[in-house]
N, C-alpha and C. Protein backbone atom coordinates (compact mmCIF):
# COMPACT_ATOMS: atom_id res chain seq x y z
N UNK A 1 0.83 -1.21 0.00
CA UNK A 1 0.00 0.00 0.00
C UNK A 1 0.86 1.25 0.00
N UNK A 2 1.77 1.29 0.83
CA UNK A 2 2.85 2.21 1.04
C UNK A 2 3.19 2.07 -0.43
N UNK A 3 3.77 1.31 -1.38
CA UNK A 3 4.60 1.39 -2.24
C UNK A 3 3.50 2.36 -3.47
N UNK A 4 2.06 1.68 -3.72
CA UNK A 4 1.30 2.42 -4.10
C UNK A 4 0.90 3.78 -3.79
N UNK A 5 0.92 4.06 -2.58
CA UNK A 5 0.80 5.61 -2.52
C UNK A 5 2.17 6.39 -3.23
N UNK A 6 3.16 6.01 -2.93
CA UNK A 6 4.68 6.59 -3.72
C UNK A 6 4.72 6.54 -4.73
N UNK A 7 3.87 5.82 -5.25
CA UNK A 7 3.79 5.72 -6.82
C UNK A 7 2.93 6.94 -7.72
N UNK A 8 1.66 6.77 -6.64
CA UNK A 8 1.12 8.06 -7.11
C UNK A 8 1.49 9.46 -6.95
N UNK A 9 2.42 9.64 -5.60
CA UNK A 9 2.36 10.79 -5.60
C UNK A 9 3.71 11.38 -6.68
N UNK A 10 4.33 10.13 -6.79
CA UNK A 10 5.38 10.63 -8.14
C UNK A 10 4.57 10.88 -9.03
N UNK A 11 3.67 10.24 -9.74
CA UNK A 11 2.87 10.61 -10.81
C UNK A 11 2.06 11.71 -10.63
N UNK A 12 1.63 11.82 -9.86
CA UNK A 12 0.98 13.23 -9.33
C UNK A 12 1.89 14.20 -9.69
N UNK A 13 3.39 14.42 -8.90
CA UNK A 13 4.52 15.65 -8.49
C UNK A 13 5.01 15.41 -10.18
N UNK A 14 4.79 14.86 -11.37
CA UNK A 14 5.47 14.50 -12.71
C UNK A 14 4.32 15.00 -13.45
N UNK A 15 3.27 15.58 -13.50
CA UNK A 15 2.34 15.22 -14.01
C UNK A 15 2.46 17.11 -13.60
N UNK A 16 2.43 17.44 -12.48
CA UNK A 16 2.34 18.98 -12.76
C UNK A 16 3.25 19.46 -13.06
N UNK A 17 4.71 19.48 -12.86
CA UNK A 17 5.95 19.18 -13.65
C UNK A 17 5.72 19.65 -14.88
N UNK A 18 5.00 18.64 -15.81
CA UNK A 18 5.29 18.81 -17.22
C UNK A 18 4.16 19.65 -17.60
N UNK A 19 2.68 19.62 -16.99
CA UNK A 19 2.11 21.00 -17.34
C UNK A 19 2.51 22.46 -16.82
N UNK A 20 3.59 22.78 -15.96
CA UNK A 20 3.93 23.60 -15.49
C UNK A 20 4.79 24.11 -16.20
N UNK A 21 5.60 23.27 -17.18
CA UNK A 21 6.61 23.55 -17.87
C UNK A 21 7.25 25.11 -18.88
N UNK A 22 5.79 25.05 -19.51
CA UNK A 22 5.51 26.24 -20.42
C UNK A 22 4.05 26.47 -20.61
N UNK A 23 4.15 27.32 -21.23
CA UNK A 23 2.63 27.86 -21.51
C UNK A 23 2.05 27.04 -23.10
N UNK A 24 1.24 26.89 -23.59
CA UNK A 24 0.82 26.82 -24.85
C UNK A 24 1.47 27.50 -25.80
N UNK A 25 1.78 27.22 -27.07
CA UNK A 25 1.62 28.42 -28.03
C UNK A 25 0.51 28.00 -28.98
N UNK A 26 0.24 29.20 -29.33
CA UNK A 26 -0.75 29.32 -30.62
C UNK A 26 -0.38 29.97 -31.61
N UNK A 27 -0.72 29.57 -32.76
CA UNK A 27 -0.53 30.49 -34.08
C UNK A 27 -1.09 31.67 -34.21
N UNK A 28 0.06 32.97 -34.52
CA UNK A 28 -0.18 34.31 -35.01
C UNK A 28 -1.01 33.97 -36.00
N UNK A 29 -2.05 34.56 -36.63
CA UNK A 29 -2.07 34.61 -37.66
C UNK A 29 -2.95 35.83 -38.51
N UNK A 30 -2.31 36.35 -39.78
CA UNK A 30 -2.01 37.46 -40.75
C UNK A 30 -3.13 37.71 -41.71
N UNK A 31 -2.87 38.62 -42.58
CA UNK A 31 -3.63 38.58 -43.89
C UNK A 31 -3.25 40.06 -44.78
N UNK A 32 -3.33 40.00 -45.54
CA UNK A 32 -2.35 41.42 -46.86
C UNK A 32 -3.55 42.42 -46.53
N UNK A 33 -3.67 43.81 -45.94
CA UNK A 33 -4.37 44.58 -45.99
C UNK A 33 -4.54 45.64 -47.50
N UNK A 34 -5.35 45.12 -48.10
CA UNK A 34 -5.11 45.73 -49.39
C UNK A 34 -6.23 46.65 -49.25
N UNK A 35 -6.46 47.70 -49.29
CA UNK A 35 -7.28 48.51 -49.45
C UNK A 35 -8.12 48.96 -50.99
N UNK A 36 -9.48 48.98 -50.77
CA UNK A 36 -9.78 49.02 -51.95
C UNK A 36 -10.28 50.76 -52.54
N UNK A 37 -9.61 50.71 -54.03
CA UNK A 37 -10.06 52.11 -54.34
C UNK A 37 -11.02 52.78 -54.31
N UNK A 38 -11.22 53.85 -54.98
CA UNK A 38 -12.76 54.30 -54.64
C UNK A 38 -13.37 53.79 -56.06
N UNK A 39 -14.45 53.52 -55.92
CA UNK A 39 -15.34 52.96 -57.27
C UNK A 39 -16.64 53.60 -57.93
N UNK A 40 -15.35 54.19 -58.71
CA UNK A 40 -16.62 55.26 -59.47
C UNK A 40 -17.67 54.29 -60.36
N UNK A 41 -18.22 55.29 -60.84
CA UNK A 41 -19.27 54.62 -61.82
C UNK A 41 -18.83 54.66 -63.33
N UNK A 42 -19.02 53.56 -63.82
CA UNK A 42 -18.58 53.35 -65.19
C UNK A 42 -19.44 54.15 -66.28
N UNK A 43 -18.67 55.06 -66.62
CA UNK A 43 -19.21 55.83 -67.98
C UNK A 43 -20.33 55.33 -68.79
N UNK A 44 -21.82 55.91 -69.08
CA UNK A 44 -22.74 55.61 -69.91
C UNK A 44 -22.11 54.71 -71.17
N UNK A 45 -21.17 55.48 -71.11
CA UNK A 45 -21.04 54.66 -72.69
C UNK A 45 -20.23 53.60 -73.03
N UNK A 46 -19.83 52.69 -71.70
CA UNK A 46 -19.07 51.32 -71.12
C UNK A 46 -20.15 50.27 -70.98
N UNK A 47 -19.68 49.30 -71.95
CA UNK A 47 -20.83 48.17 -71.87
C UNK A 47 -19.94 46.91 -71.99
N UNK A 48 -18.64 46.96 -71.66
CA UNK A 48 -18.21 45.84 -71.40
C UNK A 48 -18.15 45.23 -70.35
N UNK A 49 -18.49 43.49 -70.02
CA UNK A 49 -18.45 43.31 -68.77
C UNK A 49 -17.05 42.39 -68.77
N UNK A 50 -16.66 42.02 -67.22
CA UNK A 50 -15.41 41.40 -67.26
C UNK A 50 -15.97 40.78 -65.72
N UNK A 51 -15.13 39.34 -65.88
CA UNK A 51 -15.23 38.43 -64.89
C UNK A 51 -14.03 38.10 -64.68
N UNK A 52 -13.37 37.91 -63.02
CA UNK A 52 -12.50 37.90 -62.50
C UNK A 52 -12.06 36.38 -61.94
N UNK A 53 -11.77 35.09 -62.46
CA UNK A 53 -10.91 33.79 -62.22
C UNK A 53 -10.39 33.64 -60.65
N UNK A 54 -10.35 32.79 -59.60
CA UNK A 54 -9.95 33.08 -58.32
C UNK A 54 -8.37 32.87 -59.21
N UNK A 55 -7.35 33.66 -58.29
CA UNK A 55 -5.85 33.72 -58.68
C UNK A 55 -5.78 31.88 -58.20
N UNK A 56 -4.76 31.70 -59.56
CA UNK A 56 -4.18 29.91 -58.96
C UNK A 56 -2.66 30.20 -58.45
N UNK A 57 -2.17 29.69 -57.55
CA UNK A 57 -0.71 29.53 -57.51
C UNK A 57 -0.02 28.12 -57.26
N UNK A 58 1.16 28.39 -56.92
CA UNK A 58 1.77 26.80 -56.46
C UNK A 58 1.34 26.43 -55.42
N UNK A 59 1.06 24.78 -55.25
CA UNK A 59 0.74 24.44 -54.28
C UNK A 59 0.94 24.67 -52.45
N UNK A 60 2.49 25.14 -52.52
CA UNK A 60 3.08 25.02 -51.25
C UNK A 60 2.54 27.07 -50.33
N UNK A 61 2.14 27.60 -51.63
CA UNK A 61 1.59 28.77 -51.01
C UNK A 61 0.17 28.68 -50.37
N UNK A 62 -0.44 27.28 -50.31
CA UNK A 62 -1.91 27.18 -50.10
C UNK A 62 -2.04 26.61 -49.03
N UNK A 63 -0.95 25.96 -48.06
CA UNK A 63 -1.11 25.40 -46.95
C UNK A 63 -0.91 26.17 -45.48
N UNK A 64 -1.28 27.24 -45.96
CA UNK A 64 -1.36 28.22 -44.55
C UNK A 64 0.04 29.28 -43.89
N UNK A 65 1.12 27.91 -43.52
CA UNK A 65 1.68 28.69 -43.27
C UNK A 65 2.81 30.16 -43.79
N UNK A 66 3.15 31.16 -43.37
CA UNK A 66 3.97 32.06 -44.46
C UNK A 66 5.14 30.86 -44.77
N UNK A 67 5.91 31.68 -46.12
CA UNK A 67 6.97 31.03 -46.35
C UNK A 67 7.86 31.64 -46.65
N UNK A 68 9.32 30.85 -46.42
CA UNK A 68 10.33 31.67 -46.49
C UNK A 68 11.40 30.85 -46.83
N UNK A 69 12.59 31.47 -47.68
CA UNK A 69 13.47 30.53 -48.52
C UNK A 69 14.96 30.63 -48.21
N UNK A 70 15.73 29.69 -46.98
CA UNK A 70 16.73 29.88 -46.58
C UNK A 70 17.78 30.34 -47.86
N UNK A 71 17.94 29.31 -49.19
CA UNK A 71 18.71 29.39 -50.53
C UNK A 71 17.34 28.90 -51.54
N UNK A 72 17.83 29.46 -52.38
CA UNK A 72 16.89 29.23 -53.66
C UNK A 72 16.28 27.95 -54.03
N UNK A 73 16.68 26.99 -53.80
CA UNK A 73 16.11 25.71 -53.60
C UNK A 73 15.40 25.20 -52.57
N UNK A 74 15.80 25.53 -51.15
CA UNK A 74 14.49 25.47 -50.41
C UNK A 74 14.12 25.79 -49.59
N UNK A 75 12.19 25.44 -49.97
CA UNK A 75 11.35 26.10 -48.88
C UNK A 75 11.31 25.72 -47.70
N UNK A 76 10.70 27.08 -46.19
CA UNK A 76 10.92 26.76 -45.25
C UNK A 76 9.36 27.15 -45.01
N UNK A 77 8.81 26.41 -43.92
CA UNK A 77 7.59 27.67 -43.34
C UNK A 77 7.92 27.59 -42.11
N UNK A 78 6.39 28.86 -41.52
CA UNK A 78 7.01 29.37 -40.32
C UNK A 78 5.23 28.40 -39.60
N UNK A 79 6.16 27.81 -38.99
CA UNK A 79 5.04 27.02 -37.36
C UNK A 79 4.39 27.73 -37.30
N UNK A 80 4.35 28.65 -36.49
CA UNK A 80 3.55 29.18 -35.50
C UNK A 80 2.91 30.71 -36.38
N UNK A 81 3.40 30.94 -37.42
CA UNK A 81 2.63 32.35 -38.38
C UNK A 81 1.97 32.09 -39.77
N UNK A 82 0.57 32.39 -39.37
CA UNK A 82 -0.41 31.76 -40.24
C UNK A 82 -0.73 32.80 -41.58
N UNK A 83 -0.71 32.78 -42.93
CA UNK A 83 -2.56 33.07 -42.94
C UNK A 83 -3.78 32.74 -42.55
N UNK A 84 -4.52 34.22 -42.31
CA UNK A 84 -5.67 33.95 -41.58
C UNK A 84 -6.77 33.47 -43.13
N UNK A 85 -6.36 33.84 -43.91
CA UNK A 85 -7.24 33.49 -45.26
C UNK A 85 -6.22 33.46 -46.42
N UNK A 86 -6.95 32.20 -47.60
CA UNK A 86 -5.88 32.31 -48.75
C UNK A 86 -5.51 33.48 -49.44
N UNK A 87 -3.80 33.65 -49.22
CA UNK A 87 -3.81 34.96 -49.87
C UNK A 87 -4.39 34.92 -51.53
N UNK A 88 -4.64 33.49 -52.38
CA UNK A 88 -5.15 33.72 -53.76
C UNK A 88 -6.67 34.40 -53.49
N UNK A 89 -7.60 34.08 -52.87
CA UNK A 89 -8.35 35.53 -52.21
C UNK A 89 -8.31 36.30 -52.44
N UNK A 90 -7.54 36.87 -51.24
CA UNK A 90 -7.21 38.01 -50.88
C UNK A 90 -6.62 38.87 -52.47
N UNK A 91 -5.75 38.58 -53.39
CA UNK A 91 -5.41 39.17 -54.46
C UNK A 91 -6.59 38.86 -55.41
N UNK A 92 -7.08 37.87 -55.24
CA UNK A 92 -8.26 37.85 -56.37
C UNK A 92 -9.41 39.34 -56.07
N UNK A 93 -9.71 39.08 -54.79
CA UNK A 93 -10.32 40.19 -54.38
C UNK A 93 -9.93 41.69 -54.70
N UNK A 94 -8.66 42.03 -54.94
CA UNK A 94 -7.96 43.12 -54.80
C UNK A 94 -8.28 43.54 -56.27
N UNK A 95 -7.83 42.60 -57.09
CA UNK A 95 -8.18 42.73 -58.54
C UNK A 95 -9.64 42.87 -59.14
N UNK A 96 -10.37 42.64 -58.74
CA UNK A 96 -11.49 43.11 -58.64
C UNK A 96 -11.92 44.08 -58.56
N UNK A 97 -11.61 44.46 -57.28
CA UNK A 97 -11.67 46.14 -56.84
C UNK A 97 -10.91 47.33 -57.46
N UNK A 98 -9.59 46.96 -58.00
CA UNK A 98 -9.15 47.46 -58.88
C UNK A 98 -9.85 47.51 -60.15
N UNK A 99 -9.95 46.62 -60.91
CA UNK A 99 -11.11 47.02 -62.26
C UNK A 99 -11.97 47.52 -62.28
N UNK A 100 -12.75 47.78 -61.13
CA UNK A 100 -14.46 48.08 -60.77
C UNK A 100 -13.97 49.82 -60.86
N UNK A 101 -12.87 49.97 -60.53
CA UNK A 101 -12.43 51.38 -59.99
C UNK A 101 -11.75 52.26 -61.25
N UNK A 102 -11.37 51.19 -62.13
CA UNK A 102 -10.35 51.90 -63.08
C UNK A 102 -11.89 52.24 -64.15
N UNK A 103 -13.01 52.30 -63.90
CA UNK A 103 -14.07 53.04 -64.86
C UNK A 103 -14.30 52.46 -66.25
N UNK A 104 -13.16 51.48 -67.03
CA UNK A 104 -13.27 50.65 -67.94
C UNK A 104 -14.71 49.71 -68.32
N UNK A 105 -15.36 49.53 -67.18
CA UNK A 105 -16.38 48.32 -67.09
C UNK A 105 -17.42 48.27 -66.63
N UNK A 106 -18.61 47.96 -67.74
CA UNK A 106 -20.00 48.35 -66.69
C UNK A 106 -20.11 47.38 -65.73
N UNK A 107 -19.59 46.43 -65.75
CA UNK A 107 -19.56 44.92 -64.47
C UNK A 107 -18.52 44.33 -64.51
N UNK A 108 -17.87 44.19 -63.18
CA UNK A 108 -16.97 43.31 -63.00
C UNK A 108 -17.53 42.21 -61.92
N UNK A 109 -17.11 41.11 -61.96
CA UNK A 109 -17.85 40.37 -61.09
C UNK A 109 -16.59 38.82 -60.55
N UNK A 110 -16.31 37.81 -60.15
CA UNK A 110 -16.13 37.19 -59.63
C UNK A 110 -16.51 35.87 -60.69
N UNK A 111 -15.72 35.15 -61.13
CA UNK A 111 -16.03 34.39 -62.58
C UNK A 111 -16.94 33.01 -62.07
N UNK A 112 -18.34 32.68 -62.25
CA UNK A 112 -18.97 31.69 -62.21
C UNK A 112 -19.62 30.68 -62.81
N UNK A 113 -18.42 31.10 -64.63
CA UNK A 113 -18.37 30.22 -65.43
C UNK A 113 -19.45 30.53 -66.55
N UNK A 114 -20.74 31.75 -66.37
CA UNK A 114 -21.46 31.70 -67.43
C UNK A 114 -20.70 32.67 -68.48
N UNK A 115 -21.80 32.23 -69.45
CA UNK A 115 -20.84 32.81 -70.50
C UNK A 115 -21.84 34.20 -70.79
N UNK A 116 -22.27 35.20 -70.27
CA UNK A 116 -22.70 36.25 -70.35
C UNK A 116 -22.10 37.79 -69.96
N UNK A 117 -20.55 37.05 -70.17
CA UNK A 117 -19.76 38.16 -70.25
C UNK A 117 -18.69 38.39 -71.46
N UNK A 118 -18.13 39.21 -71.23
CA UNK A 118 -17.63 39.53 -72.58
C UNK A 118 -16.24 39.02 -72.56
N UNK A 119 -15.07 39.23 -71.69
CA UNK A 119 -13.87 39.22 -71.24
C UNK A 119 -13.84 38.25 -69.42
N UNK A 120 -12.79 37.25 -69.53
CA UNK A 120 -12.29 36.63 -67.96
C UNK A 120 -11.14 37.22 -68.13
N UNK A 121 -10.61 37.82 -66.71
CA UNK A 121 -9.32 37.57 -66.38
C UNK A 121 -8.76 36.34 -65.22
N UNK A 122 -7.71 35.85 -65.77
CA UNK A 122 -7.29 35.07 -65.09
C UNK A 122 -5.58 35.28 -64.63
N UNK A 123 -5.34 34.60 -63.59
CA UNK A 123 -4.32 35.04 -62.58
C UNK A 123 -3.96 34.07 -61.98
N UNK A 124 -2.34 33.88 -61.51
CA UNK A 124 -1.43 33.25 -61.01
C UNK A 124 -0.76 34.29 -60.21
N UNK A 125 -0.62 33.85 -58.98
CA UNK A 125 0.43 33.97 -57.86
C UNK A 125 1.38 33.58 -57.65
N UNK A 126 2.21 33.79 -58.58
CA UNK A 126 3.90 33.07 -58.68
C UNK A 126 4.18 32.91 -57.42
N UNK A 127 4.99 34.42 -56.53
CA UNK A 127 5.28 34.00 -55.95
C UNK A 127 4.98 35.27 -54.11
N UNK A 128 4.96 34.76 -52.91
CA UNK A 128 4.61 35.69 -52.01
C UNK A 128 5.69 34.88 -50.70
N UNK A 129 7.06 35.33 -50.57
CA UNK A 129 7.44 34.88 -49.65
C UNK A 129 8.99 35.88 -49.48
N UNK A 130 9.63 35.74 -47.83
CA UNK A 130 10.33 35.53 -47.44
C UNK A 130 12.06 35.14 -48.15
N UNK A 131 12.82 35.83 -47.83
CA UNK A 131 13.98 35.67 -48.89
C UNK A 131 14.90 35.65 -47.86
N UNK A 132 15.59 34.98 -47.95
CA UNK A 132 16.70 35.54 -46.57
C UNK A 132 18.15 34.91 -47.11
N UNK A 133 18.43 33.80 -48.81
CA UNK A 133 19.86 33.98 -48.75
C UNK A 133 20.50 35.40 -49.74
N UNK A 134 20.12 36.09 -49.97
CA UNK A 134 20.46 37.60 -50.34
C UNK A 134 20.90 38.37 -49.15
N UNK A 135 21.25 39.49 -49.53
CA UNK A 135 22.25 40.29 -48.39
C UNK A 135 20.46 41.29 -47.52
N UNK A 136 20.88 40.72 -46.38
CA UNK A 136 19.53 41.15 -45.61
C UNK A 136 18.42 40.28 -45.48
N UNK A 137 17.10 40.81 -45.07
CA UNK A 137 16.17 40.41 -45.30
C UNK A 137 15.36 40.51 -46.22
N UNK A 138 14.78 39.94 -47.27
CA UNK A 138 13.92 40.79 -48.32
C UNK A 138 12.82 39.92 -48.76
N UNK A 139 11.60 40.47 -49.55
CA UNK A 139 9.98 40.15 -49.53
C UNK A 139 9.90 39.97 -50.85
N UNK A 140 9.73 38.88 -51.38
CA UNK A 140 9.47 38.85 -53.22
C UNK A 140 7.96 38.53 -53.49
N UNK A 141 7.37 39.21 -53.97
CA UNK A 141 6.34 39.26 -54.73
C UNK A 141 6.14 39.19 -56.13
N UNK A 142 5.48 37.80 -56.90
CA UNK A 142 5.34 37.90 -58.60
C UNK A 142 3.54 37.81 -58.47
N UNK A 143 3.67 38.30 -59.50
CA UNK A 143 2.03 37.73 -60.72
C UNK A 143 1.75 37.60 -61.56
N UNK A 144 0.90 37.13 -61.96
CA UNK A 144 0.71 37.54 -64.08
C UNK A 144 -0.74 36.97 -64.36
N UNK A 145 -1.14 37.59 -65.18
CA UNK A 145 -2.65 37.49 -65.63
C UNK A 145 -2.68 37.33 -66.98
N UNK A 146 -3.81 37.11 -67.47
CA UNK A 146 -4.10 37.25 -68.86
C UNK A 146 -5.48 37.66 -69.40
N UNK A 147 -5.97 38.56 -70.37
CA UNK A 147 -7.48 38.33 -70.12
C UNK A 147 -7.69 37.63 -71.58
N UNK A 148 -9.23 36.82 -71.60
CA UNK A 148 -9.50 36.05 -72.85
C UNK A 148 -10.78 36.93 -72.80
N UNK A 149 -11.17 36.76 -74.25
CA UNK A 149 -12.49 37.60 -74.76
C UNK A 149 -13.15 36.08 -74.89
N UNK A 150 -13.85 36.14 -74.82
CA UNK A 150 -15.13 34.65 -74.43
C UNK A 150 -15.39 34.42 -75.48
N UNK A 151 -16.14 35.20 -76.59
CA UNK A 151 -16.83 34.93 -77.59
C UNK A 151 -15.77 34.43 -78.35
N UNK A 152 -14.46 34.81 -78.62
CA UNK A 152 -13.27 34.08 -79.26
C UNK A 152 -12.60 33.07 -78.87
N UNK A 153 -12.19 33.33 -77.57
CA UNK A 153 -11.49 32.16 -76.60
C UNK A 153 -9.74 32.61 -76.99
N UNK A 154 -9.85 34.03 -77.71
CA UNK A 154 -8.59 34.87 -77.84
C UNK A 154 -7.90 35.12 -76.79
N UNK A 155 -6.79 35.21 -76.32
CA UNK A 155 -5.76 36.26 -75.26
C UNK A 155 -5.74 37.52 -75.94
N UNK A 156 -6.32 38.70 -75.31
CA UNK A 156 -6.07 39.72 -76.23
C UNK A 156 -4.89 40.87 -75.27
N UNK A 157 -4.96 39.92 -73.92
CA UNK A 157 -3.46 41.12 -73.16
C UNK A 157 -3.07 39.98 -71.85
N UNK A 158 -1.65 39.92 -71.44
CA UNK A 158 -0.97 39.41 -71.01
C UNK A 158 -0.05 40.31 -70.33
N UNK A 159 0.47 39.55 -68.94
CA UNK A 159 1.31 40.61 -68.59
C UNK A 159 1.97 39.42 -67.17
N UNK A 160 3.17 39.96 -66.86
CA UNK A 160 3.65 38.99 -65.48
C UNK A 160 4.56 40.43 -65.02
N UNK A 161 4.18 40.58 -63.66
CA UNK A 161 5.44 41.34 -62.76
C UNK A 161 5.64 40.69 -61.69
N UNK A 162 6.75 41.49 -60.98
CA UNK A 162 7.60 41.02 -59.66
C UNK A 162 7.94 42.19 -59.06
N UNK A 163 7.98 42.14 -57.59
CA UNK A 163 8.47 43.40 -57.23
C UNK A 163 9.09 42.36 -55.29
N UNK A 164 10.68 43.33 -55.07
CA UNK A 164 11.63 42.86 -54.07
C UNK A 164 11.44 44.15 -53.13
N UNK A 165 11.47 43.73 -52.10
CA UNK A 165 11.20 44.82 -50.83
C UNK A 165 11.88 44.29 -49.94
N UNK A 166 12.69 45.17 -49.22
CA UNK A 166 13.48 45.05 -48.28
C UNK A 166 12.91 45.21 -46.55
N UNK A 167 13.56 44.24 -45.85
CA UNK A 167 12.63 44.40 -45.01
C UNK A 167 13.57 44.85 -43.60
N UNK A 168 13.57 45.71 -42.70
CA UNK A 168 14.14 46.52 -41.77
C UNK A 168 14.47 45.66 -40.92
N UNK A 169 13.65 44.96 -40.54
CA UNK A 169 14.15 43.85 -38.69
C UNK A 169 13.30 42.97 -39.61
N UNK A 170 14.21 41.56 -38.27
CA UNK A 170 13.37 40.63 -38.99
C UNK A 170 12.26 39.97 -37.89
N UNK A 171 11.40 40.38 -38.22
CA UNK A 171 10.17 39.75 -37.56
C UNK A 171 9.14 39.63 -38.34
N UNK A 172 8.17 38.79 -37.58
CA UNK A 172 7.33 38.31 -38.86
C UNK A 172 6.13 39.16 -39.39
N UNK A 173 6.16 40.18 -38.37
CA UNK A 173 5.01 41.43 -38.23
C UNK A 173 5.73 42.17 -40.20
N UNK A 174 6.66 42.74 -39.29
CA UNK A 174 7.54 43.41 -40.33
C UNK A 174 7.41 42.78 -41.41
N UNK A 175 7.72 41.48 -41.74
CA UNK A 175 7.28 40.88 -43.02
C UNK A 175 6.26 41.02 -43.65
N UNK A 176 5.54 40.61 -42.78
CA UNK A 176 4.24 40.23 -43.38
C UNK A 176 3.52 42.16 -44.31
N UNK A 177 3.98 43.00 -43.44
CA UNK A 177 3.70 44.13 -43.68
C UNK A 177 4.60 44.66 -44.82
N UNK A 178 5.72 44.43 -45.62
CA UNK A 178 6.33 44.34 -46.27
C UNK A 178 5.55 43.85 -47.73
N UNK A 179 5.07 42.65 -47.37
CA UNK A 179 4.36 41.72 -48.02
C UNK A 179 3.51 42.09 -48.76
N UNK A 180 3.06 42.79 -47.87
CA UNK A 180 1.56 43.69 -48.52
C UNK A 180 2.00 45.11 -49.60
N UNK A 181 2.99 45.76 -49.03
CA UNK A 181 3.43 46.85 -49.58
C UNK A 181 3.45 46.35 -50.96
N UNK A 182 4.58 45.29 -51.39
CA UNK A 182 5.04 44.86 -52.27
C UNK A 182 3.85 44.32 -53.29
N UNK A 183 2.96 43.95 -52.95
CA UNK A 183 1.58 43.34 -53.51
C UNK A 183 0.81 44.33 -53.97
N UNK A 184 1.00 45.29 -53.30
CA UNK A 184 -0.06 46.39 -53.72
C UNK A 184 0.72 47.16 -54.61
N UNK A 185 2.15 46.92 -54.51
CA UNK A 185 2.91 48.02 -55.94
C UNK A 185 3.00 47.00 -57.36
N UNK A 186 2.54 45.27 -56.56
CA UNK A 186 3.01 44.58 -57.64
C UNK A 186 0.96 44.72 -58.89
N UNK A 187 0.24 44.73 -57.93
CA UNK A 187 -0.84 44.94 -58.50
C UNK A 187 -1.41 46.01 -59.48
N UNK A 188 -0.73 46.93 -58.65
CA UNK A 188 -0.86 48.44 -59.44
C UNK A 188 -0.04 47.96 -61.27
N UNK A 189 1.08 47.59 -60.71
CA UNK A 189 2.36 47.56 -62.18
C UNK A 189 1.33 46.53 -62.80
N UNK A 190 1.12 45.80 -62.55
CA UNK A 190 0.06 44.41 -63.73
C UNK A 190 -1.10 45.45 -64.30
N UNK A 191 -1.47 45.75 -63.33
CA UNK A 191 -3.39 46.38 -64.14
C UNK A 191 -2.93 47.45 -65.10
N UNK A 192 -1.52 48.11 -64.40
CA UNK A 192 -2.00 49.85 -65.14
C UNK A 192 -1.53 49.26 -67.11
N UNK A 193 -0.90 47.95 -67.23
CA UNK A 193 -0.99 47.52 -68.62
C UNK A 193 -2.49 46.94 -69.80
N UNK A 194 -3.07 47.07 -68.66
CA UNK A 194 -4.17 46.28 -69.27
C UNK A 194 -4.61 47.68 -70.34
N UNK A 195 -5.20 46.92 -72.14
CA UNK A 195 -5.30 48.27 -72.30
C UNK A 195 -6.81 49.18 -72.26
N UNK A 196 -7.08 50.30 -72.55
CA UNK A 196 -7.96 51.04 -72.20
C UNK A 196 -9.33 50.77 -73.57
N UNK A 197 -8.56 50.37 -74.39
CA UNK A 197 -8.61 50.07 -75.89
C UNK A 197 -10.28 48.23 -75.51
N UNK A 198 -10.40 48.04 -73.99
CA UNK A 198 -11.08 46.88 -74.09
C UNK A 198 -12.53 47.09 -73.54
N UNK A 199 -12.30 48.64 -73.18
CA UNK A 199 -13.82 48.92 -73.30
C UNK A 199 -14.55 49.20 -74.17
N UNK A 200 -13.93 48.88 -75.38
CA UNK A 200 -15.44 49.38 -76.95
C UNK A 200 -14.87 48.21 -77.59
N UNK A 201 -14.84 46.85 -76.66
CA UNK A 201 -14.41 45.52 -77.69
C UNK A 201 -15.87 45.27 -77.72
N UNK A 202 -16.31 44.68 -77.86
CA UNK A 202 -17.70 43.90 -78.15
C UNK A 202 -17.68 42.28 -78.26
């Protein structure tokens, strides 16, 4: 009986021990604050509509955590720092709001496959990560789109950018905020090519 009580109270005195140890952690987790323009109204005399493709990217950008690339060959992610939502979303969304704004289009909408529009754009998320064998810390951002006219099944404009941002300290706040900068200069450089020439296509 004696030997049984000693037994427990080791398991007992081991048992708060190891919950005493540390605290929990939980995952930070992020998302690209892209702000959307102001959205005027499309000119009487704009009757083109355009539908917006969710952005596709590589697989390893879709599993939540950020990423970041010790050498050019390989990827790392970060445990404990999340997206809070897919950033292909989040940029699909952005692009959206951007077209609705640039006055080109009596509708832009979110692509749901009918064919009662005139023009899709579609989009890839090359790339949204973390750089660290270059001198410093730094944030690479790519994209590229294309739009097709429906009734043809033509490409009538194409375009891919990238944009590198340097990042001050390294934390993941700082990154992530970096991240966004870089996204929103890389978005601007893609759209402002699209041409103006696709609102009196028919």
């Amino acid at each position: 009986m004696k030997r049984l009580t000693t037994a427990l109270v080791l398991m007992v005195t081991l048992l708060s021990a190891l919950t005493g140890c540390g605290r929990v952690r939980y995952p930070a987790y992020y998302t690209l604050n892209l702000p959307a323009p102001p959205d005027p109204p499309a000119a009487e005399s704009v009757r083109t509509s355009i539908a917006v493709r969710e952005f596709q990217s590589p697989g390893y950008l879709r599993q939540g955590p950020i990423v970041y690339r010790s050498t050019p060959e390989e990827i790392g992610f970060y445990e404990y720092h999340r997206w809070a939502a897919d950033p292909r979303t989040l940029v699909t969304s952005a692009v959206v709001d951007h077209l609705r704004a640039s006055g080109q289009y009596s509708a832009v909408s979110l692509y749901n496959g009918r064919p009662d529009i005139n023009y899709v754009f579609s989009g890839k998320l090359e790339k949204l990560e973390e750089v660290d064998y270059q001198a410093g810390v730094k944030v690479e951002v790519a994209i590229s789109a294309q739009i097709t006219r429906v009734a043809t099944g033509a490409t009538v404009w194409s375009n891919a950018v990238s944009e590198t941002g340097t990042v001050s300290g390294r934390n993941v706040p700082g990154i992530v905020s970096q991240m966004n900068r870089s996204m929103e200069l890389a978005i601007n450089k893609l759209l402002s090519t699209v041409p103006q020439s696709l609102e009196s296509e028919r």
